[in-house]
C-alpha atoms as a PDB file:
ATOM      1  CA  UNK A   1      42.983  -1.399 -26.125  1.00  0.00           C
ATOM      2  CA  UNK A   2      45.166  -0.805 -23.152  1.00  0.00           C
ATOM      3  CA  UNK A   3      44.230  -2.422 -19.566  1.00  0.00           C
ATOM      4  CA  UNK A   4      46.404  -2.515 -17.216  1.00  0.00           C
ATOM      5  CA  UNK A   5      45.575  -5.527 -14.383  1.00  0.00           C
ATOM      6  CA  UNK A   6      47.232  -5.989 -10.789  1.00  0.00           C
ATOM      7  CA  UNK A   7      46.186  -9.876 -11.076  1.00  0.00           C
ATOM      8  CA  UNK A   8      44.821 -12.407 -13.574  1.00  0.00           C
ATOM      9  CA  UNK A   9      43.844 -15.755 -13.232  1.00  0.00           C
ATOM     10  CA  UNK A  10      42.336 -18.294 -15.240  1.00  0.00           C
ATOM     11  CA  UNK A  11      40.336 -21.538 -14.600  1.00  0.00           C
ATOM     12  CA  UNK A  12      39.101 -24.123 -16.856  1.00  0.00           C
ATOM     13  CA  UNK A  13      35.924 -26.737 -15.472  1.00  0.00           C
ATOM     14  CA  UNK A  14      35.307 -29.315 -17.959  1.00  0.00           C
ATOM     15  CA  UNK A  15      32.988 -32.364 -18.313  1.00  0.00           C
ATOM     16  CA  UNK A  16      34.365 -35.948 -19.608  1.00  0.00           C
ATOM     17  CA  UNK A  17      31.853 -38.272 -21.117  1.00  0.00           C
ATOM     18  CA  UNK A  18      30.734 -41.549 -19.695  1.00  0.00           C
ATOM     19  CA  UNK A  19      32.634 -44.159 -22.017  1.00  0.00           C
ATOM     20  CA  UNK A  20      35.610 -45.081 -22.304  1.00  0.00           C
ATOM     21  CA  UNK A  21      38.280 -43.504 -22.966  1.00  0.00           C
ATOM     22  CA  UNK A  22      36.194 -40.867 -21.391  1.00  0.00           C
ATOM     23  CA  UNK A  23      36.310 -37.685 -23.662  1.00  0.00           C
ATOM     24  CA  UNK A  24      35.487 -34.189 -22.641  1.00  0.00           C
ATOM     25  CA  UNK A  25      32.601 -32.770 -23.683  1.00  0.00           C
ATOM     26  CA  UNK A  26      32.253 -29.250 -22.425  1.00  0.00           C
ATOM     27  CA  UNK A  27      34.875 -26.547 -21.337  1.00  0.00           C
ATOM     28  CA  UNK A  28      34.399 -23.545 -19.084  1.00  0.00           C
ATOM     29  CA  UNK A  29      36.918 -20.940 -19.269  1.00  0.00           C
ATOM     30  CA  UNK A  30      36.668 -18.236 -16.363  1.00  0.00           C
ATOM     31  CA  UNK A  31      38.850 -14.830 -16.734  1.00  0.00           C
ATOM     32  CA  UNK A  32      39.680 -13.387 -13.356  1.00  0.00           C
ATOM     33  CA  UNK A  33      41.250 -10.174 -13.309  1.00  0.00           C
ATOM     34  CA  UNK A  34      41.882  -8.029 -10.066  1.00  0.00           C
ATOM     35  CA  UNK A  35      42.211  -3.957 -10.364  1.00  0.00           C
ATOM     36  CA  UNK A  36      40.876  -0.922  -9.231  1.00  0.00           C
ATOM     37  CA  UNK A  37      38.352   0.556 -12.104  1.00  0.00           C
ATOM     38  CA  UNK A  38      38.427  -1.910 -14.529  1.00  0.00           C
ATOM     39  CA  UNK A  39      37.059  -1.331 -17.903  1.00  0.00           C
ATOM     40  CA  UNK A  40      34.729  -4.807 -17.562  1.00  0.00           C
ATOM     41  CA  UNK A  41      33.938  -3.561 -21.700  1.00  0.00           C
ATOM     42  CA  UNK A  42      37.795  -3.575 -22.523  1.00  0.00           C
ATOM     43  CA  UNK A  43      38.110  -6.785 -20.868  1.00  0.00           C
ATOM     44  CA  UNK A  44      35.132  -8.576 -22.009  1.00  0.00           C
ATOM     45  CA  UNK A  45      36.219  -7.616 -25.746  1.00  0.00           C
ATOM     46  CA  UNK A  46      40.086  -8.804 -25.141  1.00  0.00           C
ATOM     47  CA  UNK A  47      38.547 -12.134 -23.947  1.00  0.00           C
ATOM     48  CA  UNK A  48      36.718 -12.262 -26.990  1.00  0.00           C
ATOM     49  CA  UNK A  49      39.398 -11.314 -29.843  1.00  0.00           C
ATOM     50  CA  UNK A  50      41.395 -13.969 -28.434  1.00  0.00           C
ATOM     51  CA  UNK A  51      38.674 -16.816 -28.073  1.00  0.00           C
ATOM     52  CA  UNK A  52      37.081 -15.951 -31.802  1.00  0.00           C
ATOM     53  CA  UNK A  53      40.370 -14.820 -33.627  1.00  0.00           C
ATOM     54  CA  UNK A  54      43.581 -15.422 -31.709  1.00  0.00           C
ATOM     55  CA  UNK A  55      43.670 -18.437 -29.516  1.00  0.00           C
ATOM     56  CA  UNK A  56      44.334 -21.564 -32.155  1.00  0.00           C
ATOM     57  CA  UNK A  57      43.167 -23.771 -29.071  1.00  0.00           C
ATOM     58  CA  UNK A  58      39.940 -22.493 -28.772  1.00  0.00           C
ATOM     59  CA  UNK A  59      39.407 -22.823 -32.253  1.00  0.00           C
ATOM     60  CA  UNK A  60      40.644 -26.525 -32.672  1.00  0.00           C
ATOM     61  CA  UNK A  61      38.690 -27.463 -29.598  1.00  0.00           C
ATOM     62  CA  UNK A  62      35.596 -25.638 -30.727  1.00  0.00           C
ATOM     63  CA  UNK A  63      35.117 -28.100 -33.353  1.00  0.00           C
ATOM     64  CA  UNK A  64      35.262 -30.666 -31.274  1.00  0.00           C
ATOM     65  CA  UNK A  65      33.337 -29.805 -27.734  1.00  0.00           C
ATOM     66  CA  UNK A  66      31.300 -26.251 -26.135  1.00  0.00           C
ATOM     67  CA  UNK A  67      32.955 -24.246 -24.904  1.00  0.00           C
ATOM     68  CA  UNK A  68      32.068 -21.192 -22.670  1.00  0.00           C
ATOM     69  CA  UNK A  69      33.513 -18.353 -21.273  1.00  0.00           C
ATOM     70  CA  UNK A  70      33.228 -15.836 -18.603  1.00  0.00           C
ATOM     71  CA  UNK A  71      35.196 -12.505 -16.529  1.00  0.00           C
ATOM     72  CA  UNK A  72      35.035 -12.229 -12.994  1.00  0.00           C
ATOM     73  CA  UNK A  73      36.172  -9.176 -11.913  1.00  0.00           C
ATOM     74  CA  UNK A  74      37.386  -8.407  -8.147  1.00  0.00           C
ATOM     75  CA  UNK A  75      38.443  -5.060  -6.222  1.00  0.00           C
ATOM     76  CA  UNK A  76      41.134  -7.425  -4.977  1.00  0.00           C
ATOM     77  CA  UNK A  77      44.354  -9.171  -5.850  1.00  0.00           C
ATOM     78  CA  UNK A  78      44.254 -13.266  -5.627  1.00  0.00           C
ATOM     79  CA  UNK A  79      46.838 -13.012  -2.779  1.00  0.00           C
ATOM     80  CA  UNK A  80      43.786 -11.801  -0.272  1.00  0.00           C
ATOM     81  CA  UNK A  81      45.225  -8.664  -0.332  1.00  0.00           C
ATOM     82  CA  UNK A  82      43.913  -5.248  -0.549  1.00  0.00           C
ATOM     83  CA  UNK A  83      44.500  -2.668  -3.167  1.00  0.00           C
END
């Protein structure tokens, strides 16, 4: 599964608890890949191999906290500039 991407970025939001030492809570992971006729399908699978079988990370901080995830897809590179 093959998809080739001019641009990828990736953001995490999180939420800390209240007490201290404040703990997080929640995680948010947000894909962002840039290309012209993206497979969102291909992508959205990738993403989801590596949270539920690849990415040791996700899977230690699973047990531990939410976490969600989501692709955002744009015609556009991050740079602002046009493909």
């Amino acid at each position: 599964m093959w998809v080739e991407v001019d641009d990828f970025a990736m953001t995490v939001e999180s939420k800390l608890t209240d007490e201290v030492p404040a703990l997080y809570s929640s995680m948010h992971l947000i894909y962002e890949f840039a290309g012209a006729g993206l497979d969102r399908e291909k992508l959205r699978k990738a993403v989801e191999l590596s949270q539920d079988k690849y990415c040791g990370v996700s899977a230690m901080y699973r047990k531990i906290m939410d976490i969600i995830w989501e692709i955002r897809i744009s015609e556009e590179n991050f740079n602002g500039r046009s493909m």
